[in-house]
C-alpha atoms as a PDB file:
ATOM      1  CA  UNK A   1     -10.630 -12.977  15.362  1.00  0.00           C
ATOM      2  CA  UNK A   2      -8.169 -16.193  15.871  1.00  0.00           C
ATOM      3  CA  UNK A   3      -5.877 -16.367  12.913  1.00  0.00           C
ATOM      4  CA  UNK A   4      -4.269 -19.534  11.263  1.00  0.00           C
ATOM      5  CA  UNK A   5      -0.825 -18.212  12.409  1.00  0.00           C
ATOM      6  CA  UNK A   6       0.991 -15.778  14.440  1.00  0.00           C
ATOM      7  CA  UNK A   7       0.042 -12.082  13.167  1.00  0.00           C
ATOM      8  CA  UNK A   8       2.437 -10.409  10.734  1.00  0.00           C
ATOM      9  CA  UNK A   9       4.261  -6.888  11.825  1.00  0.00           C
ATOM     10  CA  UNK A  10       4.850  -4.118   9.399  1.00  0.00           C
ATOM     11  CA  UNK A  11       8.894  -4.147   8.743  1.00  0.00           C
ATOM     12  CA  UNK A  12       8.507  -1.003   5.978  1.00  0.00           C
ATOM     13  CA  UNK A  13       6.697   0.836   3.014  1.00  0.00           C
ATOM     14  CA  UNK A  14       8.540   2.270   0.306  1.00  0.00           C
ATOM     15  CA  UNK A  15       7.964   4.695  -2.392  1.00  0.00           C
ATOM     16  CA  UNK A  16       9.089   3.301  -5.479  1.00  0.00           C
ATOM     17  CA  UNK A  17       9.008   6.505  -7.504  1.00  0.00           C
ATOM     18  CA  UNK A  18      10.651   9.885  -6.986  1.00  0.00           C
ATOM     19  CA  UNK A  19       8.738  12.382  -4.932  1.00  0.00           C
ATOM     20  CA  UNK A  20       7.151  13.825  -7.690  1.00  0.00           C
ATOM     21  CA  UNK A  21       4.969  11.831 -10.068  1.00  0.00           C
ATOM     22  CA  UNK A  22       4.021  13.370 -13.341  1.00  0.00           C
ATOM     23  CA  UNK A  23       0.577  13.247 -14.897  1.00  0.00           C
ATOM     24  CA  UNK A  24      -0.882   9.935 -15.684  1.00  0.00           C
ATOM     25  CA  UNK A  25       1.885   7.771 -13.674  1.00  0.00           C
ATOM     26  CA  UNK A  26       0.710   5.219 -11.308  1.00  0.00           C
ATOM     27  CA  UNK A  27       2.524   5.526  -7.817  1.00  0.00           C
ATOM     28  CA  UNK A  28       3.770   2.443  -6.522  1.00  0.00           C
ATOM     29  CA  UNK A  29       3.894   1.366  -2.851  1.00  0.00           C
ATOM     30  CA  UNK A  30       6.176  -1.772  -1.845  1.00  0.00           C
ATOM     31  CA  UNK A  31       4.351  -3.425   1.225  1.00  0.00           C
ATOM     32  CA  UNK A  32       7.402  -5.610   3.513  1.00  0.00           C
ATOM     33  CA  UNK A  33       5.741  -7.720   5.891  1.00  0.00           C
ATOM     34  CA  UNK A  34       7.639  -9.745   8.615  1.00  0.00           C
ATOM     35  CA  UNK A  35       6.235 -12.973   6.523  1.00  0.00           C
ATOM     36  CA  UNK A  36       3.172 -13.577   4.307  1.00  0.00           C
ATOM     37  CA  UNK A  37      -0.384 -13.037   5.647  1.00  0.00           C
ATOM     38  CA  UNK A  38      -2.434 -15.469   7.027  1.00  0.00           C
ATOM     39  CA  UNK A  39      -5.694 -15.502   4.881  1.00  0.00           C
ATOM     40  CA  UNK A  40      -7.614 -14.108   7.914  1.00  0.00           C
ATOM     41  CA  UNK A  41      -5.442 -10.942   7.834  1.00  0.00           C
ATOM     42  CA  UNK A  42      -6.246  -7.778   5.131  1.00  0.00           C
ATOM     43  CA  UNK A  43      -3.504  -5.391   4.502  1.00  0.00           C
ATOM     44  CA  UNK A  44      -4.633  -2.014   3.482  1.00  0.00           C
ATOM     45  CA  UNK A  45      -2.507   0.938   1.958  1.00  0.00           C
ATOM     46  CA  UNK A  46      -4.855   4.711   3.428  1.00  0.00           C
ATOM     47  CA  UNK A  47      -3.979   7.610   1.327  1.00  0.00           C
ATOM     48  CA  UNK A  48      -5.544  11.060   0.505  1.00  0.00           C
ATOM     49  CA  UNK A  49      -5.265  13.475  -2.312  1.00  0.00           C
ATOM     50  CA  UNK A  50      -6.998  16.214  -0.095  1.00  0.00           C
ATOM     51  CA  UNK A  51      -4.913  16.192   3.262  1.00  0.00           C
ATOM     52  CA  UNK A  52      -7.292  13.919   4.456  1.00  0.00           C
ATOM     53  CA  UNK A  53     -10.473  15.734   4.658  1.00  0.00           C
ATOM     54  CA  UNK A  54     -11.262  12.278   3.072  1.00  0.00           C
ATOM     55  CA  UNK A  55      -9.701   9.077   2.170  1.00  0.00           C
ATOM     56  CA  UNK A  56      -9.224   6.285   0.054  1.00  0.00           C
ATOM     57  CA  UNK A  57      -8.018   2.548   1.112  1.00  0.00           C
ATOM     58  CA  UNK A  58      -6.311   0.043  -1.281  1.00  0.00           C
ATOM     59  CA  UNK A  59      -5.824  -3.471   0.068  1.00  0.00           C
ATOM     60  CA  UNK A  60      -2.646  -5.292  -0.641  1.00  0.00           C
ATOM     61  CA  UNK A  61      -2.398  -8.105  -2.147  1.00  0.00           C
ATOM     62  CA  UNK A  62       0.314 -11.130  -3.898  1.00  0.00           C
ATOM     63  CA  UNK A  63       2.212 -11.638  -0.962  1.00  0.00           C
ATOM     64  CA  UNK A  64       5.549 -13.332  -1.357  1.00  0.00           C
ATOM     65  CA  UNK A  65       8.004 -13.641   1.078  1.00  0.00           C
ATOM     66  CA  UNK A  66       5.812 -10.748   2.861  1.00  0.00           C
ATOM     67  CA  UNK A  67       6.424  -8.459   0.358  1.00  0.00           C
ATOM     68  CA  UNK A  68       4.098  -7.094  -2.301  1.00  0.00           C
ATOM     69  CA  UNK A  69       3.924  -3.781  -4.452  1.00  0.00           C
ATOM     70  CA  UNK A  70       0.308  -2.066  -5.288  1.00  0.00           C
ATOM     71  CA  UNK A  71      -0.049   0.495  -7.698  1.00  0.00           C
ATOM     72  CA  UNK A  72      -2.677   3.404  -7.138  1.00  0.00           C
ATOM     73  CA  UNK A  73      -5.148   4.916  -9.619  1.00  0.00           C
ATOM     74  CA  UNK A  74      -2.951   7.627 -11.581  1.00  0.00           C
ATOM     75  CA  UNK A  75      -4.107  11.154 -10.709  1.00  0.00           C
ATOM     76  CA  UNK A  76      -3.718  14.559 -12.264  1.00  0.00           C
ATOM     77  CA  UNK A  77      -0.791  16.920 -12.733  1.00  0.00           C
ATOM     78  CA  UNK A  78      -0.239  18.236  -9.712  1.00  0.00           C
ATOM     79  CA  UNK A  79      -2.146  16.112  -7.053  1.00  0.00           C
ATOM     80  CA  UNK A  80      -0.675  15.338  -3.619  1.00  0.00           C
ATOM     81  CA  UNK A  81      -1.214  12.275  -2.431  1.00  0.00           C
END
């Protein structure tokens, strides 16, 4: 697929909470992108809670600057994700 600019390149993900999240907290991910996406391009956070016998996909989105936080679904006490 042709895109309406140049492609953007991951420059990092971060964790914004602590290792360990208690019960009911929503993890947050900060997305940095070498600029915004192009509307063409999806970004998509994988994760598993089951050391990925399966696995869920979140797509990123609010770009700005090519970065953009997404929060995940909160899970139970003691789930690794």
């Amino acid at each position: 697929m042709e895109t309406s600019s140049a492609p953007v390149t991951f420059s990092s993900v971060t964790d914004l909470n602590s290792r360990t999240i208690g019960p009911g907290q929503t993890p947050q991910i900060t997305v940095t992108l070498s600029a915004d996406p192009s509307p063409e391009e999806k970004v998509y956070l994988v994760y598993s809670t089951d050391g990925y016998s399966s696995r869920s996909a979140q797509e990123v989105t609010g770009f700005s600057s090519g970065v953009a936080t997404a929060t995940f679904i909160a899970q139970t006490g003691g789930t690794t994700v």
